[in-house]
PDB file of N, CA and C in Angstrom:
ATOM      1  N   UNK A   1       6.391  -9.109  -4.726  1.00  0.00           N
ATOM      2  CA  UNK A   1       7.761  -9.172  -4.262  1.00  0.00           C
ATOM      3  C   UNK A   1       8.584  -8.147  -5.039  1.00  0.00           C
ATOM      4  N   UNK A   2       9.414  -7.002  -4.295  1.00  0.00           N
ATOM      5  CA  UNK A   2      10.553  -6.463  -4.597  1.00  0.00           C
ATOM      6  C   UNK A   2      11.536  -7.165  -5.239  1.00  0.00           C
ATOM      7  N   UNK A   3      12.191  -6.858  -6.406  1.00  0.00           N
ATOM      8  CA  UNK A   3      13.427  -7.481  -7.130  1.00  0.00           C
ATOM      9  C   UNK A   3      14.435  -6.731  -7.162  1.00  0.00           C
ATOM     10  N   UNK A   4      15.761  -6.477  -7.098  1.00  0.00           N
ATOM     11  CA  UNK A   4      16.584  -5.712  -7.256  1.00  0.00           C
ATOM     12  C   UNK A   4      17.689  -5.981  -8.350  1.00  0.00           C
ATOM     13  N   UNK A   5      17.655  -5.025 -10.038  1.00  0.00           N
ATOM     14  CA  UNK A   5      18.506  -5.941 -10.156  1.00  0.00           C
ATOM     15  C   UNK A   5      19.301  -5.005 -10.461  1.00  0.00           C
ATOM     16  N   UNK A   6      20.763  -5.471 -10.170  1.00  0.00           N
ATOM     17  CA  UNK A   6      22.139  -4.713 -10.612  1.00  0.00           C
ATOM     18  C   UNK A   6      22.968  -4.216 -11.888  1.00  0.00           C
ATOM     19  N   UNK A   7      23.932  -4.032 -12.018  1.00  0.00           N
ATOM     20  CA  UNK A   7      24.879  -4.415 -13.275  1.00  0.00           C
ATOM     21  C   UNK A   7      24.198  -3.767 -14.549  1.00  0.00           C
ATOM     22  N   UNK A   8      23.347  -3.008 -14.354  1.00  0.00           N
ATOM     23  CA  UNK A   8      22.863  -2.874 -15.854  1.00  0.00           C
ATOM     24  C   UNK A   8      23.541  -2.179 -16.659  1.00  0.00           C
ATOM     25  N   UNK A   9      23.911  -2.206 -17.726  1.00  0.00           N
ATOM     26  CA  UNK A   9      24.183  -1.007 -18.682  1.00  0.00           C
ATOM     27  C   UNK A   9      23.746  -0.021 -18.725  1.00  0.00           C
ATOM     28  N   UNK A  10      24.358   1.121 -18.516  1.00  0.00           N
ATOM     29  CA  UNK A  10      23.645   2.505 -18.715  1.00  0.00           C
ATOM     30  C   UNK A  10      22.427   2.864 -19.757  1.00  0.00           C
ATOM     31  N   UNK A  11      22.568   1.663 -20.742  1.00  0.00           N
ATOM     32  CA  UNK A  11      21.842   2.706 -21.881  1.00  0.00           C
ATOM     33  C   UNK A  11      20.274   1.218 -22.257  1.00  0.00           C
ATOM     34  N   UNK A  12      20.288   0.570 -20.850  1.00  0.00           N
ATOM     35  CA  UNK A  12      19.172  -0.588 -20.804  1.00  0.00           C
ATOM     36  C   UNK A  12      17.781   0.056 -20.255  1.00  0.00           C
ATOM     37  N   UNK A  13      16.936   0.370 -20.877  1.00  0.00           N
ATOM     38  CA  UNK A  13      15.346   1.026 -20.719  1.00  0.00           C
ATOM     39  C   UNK A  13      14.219  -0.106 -19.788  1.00  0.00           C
ATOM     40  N   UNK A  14      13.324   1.137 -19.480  1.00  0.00           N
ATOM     41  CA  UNK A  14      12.479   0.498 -18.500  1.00  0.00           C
ATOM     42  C   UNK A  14      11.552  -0.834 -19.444  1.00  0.00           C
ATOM     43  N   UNK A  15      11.505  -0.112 -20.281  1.00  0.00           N
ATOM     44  CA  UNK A  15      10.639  -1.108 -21.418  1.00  0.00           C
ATOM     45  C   UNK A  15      11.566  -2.408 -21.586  1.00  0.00           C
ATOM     46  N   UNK A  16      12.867  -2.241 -22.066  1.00  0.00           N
ATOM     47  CA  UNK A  16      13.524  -3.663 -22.076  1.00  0.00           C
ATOM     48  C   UNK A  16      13.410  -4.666 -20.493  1.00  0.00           C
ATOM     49  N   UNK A  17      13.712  -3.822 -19.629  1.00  0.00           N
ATOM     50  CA  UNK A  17      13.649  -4.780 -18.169  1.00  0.00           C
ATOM     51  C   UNK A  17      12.463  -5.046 -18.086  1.00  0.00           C
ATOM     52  N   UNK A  18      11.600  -4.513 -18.224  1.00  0.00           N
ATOM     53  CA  UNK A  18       9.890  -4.792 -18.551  1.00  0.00           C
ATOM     54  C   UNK A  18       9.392  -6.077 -18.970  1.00  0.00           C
ATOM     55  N   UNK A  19      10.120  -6.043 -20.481  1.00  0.00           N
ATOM     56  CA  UNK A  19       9.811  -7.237 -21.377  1.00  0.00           C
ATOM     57  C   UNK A  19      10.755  -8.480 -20.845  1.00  0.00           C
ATOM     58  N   UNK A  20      11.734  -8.288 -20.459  1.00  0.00           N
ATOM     59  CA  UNK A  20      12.708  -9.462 -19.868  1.00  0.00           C
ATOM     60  C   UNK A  20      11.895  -9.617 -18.722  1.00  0.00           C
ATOM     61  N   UNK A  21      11.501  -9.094 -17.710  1.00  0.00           N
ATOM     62  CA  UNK A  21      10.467 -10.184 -16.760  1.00  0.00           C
ATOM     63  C   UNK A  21       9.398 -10.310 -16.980  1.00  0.00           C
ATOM     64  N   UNK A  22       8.270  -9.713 -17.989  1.00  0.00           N
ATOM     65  CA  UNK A  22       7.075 -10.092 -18.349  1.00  0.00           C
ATOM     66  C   UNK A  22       6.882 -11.953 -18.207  1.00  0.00           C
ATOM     67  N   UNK A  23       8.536 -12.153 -19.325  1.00  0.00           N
ATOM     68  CA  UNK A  23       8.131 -13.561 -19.529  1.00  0.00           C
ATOM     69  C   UNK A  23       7.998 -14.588 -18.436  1.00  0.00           C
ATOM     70  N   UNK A  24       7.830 -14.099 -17.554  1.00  0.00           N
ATOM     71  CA  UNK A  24       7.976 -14.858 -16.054  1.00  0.00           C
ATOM     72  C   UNK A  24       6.464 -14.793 -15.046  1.00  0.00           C
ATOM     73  N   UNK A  25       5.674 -13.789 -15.596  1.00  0.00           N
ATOM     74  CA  UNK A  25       4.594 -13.100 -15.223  1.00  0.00           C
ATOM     75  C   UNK A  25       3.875 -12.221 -15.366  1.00  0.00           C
ATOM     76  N   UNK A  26       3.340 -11.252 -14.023  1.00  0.00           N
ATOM     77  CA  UNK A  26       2.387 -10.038 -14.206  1.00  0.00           C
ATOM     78  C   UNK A  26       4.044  -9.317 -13.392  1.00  0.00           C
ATOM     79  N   UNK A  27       3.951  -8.024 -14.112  1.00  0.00           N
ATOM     80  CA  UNK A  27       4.584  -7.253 -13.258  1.00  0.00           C
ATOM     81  C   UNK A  27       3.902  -5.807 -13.221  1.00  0.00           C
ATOM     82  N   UNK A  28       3.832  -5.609 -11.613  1.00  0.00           N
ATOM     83  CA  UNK A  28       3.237  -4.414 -11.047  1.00  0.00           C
ATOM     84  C   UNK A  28       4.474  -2.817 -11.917  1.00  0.00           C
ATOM     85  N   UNK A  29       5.446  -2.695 -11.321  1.00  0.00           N
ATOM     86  CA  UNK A  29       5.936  -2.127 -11.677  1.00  0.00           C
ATOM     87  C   UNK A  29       7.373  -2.478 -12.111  1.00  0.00           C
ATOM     88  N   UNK A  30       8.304  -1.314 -12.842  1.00  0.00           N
ATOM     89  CA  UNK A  30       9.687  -1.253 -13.084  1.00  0.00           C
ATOM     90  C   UNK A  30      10.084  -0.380 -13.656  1.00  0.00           C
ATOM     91  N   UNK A  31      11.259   0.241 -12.437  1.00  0.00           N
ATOM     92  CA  UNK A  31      11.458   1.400 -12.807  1.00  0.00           C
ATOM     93  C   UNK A  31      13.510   1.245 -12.539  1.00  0.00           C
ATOM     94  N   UNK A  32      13.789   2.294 -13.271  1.00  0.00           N
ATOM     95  CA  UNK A  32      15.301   1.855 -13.293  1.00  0.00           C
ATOM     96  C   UNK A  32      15.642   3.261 -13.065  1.00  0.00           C
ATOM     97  N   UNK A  33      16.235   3.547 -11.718  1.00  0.00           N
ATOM     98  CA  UNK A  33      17.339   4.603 -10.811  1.00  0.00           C
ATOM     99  C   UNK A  33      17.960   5.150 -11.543  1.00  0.00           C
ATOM    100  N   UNK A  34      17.399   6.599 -11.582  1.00  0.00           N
ATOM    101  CA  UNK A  34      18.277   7.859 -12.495  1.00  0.00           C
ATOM    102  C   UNK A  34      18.837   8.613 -11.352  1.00  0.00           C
ATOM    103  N   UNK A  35      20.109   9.415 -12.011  1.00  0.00           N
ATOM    104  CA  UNK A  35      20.311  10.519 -11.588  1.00  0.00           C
ATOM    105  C   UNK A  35      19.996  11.456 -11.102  1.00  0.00           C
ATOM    106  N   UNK A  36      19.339  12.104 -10.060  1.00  0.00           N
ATOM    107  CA  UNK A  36      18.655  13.589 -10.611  1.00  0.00           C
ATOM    108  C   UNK A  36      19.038  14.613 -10.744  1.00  0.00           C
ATOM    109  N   UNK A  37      20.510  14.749 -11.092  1.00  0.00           N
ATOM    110  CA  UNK A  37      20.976  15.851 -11.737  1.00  0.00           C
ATOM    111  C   UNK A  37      20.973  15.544 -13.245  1.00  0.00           C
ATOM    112  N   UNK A  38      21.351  14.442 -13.086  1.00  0.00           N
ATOM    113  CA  UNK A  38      21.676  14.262 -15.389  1.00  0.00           C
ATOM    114  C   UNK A  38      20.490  13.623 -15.700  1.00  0.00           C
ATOM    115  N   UNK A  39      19.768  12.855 -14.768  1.00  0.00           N
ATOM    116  CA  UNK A  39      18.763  11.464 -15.703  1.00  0.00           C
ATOM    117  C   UNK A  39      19.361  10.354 -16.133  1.00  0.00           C
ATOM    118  N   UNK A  40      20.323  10.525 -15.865  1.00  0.00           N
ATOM    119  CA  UNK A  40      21.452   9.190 -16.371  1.00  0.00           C
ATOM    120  C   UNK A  40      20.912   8.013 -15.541  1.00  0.00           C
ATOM    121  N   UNK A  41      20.984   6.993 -16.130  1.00  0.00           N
ATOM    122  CA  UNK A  41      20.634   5.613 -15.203  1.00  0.00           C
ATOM    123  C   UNK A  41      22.046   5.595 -14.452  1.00  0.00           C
ATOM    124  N   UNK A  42      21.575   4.765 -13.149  1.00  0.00           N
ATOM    125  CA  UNK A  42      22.601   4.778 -11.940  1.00  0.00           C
ATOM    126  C   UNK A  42      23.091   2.914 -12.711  1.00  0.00           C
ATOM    127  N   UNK A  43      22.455   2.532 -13.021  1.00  0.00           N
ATOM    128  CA  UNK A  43      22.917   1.173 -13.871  1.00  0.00           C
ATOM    129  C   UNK A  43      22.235  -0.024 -12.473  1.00  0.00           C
ATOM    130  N   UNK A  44      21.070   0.658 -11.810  1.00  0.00           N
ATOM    131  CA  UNK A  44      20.276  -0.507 -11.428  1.00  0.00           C
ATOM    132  C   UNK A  44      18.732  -0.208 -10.983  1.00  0.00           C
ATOM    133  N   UNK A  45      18.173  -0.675 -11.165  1.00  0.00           N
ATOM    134  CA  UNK A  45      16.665  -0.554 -10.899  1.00  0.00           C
ATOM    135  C   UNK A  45      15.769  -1.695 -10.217  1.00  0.00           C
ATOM    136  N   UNK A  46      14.642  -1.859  -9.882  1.00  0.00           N
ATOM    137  CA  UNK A  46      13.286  -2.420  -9.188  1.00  0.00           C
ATOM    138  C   UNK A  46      12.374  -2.921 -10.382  1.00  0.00           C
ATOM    139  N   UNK A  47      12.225  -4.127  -9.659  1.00  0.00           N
ATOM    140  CA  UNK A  47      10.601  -4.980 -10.723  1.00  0.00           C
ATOM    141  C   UNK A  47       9.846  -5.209  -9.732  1.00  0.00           C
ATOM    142  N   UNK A  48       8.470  -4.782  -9.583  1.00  0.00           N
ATOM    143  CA  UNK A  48       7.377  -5.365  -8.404  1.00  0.00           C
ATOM    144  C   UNK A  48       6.783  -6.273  -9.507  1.00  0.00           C
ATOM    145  N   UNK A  49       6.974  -7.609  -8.293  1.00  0.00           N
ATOM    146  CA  UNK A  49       5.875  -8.845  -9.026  1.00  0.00           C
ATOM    147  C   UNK A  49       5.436  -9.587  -7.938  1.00  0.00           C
ATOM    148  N   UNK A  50       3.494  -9.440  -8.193  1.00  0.00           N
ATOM    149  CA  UNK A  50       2.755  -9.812  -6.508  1.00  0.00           C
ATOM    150  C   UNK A  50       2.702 -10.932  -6.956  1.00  0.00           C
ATOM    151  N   UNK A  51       3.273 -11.889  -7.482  1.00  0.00           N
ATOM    152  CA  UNK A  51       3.181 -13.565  -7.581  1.00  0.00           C
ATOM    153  C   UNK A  51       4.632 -13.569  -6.730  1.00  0.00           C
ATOM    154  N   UNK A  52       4.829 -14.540  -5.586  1.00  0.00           N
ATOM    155  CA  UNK A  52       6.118 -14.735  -5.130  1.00  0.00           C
ATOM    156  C   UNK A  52       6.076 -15.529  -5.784  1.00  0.00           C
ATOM    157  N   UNK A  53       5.826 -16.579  -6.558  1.00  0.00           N
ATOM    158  CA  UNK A  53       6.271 -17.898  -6.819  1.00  0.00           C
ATOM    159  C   UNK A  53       7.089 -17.635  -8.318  1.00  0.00           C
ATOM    160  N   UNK A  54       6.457 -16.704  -8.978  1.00  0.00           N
ATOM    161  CA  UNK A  54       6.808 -15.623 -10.316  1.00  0.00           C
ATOM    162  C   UNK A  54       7.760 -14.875 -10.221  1.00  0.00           C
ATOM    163  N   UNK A  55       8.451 -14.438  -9.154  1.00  0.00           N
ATOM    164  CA  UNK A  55       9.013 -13.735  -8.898  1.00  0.00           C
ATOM    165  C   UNK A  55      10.417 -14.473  -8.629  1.00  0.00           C
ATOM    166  N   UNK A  56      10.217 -15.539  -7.466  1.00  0.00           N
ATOM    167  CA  UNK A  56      11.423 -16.099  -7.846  1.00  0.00           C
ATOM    168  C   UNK A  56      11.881 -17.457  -8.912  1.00  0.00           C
ATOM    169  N   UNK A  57      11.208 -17.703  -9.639  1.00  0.00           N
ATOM    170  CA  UNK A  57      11.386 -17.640 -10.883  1.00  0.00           C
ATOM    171  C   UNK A  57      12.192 -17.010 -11.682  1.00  0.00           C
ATOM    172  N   UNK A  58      12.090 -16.245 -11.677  1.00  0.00           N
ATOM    173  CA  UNK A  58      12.495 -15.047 -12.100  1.00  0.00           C
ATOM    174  C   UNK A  58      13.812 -14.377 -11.730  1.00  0.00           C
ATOM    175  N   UNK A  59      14.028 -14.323 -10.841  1.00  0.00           N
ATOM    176  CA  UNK A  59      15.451 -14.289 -10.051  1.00  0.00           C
ATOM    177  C   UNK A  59      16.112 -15.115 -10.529  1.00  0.00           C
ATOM    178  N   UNK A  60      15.835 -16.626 -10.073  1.00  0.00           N
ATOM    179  CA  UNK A  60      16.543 -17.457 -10.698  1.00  0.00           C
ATOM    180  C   UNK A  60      16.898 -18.275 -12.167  1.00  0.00           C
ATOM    181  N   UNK A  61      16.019 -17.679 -13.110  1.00  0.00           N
ATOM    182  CA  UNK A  61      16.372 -17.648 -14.623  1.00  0.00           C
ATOM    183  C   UNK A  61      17.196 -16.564 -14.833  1.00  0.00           C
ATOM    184  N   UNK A  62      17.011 -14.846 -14.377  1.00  0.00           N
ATOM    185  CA  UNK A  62      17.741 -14.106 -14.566  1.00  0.00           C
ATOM    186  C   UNK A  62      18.792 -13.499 -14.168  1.00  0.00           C
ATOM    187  N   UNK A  63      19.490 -14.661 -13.046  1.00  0.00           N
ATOM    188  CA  UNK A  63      20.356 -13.913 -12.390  1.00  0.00           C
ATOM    189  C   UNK A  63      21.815 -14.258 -13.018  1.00  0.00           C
ATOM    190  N   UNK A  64      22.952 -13.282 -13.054  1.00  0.00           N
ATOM    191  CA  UNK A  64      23.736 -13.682 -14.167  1.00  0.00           C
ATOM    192  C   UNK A  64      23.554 -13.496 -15.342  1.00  0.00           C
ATOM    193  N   UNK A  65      22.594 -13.488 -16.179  1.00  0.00           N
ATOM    194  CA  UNK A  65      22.136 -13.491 -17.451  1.00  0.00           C
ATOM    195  C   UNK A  65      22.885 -12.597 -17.714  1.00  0.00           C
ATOM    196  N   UNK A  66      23.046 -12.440 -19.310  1.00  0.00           N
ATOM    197  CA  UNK A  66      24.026 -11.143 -20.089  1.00  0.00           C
ATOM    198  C   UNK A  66      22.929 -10.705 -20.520  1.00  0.00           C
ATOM    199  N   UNK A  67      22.737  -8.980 -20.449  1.00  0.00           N
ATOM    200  CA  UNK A  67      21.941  -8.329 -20.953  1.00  0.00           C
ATOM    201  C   UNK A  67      23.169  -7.139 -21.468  1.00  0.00           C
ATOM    202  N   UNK A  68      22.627  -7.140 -23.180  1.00  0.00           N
ATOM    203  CA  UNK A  68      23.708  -6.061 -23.726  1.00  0.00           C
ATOM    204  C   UNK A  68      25.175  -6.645 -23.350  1.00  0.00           C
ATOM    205  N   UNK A  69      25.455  -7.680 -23.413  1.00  0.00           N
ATOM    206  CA  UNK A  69      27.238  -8.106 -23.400  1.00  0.00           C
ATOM    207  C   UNK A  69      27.465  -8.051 -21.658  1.00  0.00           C
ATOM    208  N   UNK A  70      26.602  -7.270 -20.566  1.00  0.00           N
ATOM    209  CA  UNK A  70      27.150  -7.488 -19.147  1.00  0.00           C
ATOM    210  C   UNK A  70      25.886  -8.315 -18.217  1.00  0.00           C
ATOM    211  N   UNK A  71      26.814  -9.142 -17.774  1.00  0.00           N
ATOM    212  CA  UNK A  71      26.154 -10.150 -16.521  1.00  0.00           C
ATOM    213  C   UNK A  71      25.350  -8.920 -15.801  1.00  0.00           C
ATOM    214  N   UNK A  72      24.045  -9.392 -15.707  1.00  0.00           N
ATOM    215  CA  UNK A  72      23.528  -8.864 -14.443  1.00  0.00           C
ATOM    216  C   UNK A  72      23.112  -9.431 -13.311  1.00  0.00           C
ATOM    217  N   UNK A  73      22.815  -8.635 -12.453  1.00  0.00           N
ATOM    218  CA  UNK A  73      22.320  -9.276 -11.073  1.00  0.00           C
ATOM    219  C   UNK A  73      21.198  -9.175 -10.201  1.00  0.00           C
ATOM    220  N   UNK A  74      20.723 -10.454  -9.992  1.00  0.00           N
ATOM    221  CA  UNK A  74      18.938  -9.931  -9.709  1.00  0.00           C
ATOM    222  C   UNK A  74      18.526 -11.458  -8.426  1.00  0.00           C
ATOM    223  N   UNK A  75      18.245 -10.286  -7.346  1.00  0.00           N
ATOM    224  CA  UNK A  75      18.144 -10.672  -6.083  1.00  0.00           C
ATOM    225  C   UNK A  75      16.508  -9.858  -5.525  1.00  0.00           C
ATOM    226  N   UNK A  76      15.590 -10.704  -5.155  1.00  0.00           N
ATOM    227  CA  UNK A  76      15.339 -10.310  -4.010  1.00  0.00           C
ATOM    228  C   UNK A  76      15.489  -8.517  -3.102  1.00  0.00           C
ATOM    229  N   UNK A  77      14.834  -7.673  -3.656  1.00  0.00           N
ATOM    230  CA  UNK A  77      15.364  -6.221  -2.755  1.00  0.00           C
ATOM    231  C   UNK A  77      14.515  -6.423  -1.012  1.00  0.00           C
ATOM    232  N   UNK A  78      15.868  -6.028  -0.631  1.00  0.00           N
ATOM    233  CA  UNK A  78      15.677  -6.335   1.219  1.00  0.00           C
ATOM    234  C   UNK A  78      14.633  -5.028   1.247  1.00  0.00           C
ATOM    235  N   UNK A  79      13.475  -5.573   2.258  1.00  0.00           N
ATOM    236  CA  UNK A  79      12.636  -4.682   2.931  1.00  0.00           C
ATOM    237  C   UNK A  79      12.970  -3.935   3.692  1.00  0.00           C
ATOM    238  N   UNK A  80      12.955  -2.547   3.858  1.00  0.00           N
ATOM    239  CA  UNK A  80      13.105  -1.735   4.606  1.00  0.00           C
ATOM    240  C   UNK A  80      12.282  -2.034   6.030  1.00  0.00           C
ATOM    241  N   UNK A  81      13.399  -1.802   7.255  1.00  0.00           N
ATOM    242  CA  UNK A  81      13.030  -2.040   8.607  1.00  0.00           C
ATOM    243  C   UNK A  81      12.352  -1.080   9.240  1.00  0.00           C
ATOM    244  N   UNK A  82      11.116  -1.705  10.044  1.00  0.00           N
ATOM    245  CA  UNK A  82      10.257  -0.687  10.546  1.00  0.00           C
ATOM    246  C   UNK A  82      10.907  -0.705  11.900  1.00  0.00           C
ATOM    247  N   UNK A  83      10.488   0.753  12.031  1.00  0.00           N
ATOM    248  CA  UNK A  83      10.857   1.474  13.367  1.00  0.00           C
ATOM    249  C   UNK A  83       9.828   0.740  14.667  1.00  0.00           C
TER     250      UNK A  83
END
Protein backbone atom coordinates (compact mmCIF):
# COMPACT_ATOMS: atom_id res chain seq x y z
CA UNK A 1 0.00 0.00 0.00
CA UNK A 2 0.92 3.64 -1.07
CA UNK A 3 1.10 6.17 1.98
CA UNK A 4 1.17 9.76 1.49
CA UNK A 5 2.42 11.76 4.05
CA UNK A 6 2.23 15.62 4.26
CA UNK A 7 3.35 18.55 6.46
CA UNK A 8 6.82 17.60 6.78
CA UNK A 9 9.51 19.85 7.72
CA UNK A 10 11.87 20.72 5.21
CA UNK A 11 14.87 19.52 6.91
CA UNK A 12 13.02 15.68 7.89
CA UNK A 13 15.28 12.79 5.94
CA UNK A 14 14.38 9.71 4.17
CA UNK A 15 16.11 7.74 6.93
CA UNK A 16 14.01 9.47 9.74
CA UNK A 17 10.51 8.70 7.83
CA UNK A 18 12.09 5.30 7.33
CA UNK A 19 12.62 4.61 10.97
CA UNK A 20 9.18 6.22 12.05
CA UNK A 21 7.31 3.53 9.93
CA UNK A 22 9.68 0.65 10.28
CA UNK A 23 8.03 0.41 13.71
CA UNK A 24 4.82 -0.63 12.16
CA UNK A 25 6.48 -3.14 9.68
CA UNK A 26 8.40 -4.10 6.41
CA UNK A 27 8.67 -1.12 4.28
CA UNK A 28 9.31 -1.51 0.51
CA UNK A 29 10.21 1.91 -0.08
CA UNK A 30 10.44 5.85 1.05
CA UNK A 31 11.25 8.46 -0.61
CA UNK A 32 10.53 12.21 0.20
CA UNK A 33 9.74 14.85 -3.01
CA UNK A 34 12.60 17.16 -3.89
CA UNK A 35 12.88 19.94 -5.95
CA UNK A 36 14.64 19.50 -9.08
CA UNK A 37 16.01 22.63 -9.39
CA UNK A 38 17.39 23.08 -5.61
CA UNK A 39 16.92 19.37 -4.06
CA UNK A 40 15.06 21.03 -1.48
CA UNK A 41 12.33 18.76 0.02
CA UNK A 42 8.82 19.86 -1.27
CA UNK A 43 7.87 18.98 2.62
CA UNK A 44 6.03 15.63 1.54
CA UNK A 45 6.88 12.25 0.47
CA UNK A 46 5.70 8.24 -0.11
CA UNK A 47 6.16 4.97 2.17
CA UNK A 48 5.40 1.60 0.17
CA UNK A 49 4.24 -1.05 2.70
CA UNK A 50 2.95 -4.57 0.98
CA UNK A 51 1.27 -5.50 4.40
CA UNK A 52 -2.21 -3.55 4.11
CA UNK A 53 -3.00 -4.44 7.49
CA UNK A 54 0.69 -2.66 8.46
CA UNK A 55 0.06 -0.08 6.62
CA UNK A 56 -2.97 1.09 8.01
CA UNK A 57 -1.74 0.81 11.18
CA UNK A 58 0.32 2.97 10.46
CA UNK A 59 -1.70 5.73 9.12
CA UNK A 60 -3.56 5.58 11.98
CA UNK A 61 -0.83 5.80 14.80
CA UNK A 62 0.82 8.42 12.59
CA UNK A 63 -1.52 10.63 11.48
CA UNK A 64 -1.29 14.02 13.24
CA UNK A 65 1.71 13.01 15.07
CA UNK A 66 4.37 15.96 15.66
CA UNK A 67 7.43 15.24 13.90
CA UNK A 68 10.17 18.05 14.62
CA UNK A 69 7.46 20.45 16.52
CA UNK A 70 4.84 20.12 13.12
CA UNK A 71 1.70 17.87 12.93
CA UNK A 72 1.92 15.73 10.07
CA UNK A 73 -0.30 14.07 7.77
CA UNK A 74 -0.49 10.57 6.58
CA UNK A 75 -3.24 9.13 4.41
CA UNK A 76 -3.52 6.46 2.15
CA UNK A 77 -1.91 7.92 -1.53
CA UNK A 78 -4.91 7.70 -4.15
CA UNK A 79 -4.06 5.36 -7.10
CA UNK A 80 -3.61 6.74 -10.20
CA UNK A 81 -6.61 6.09 -12.79
CA UNK A 82 -6.19 3.85 -15.63
CA UNK A 83 -7.08 4.90 -18.96
Amino acid sequence: MKILVRNLERNVTEDELNTLFKTYGKIESCVIVTDAATGKSKGFGFVEMPNPREAIKAIKALNTMKLKGTGIRVKAADEPKKA
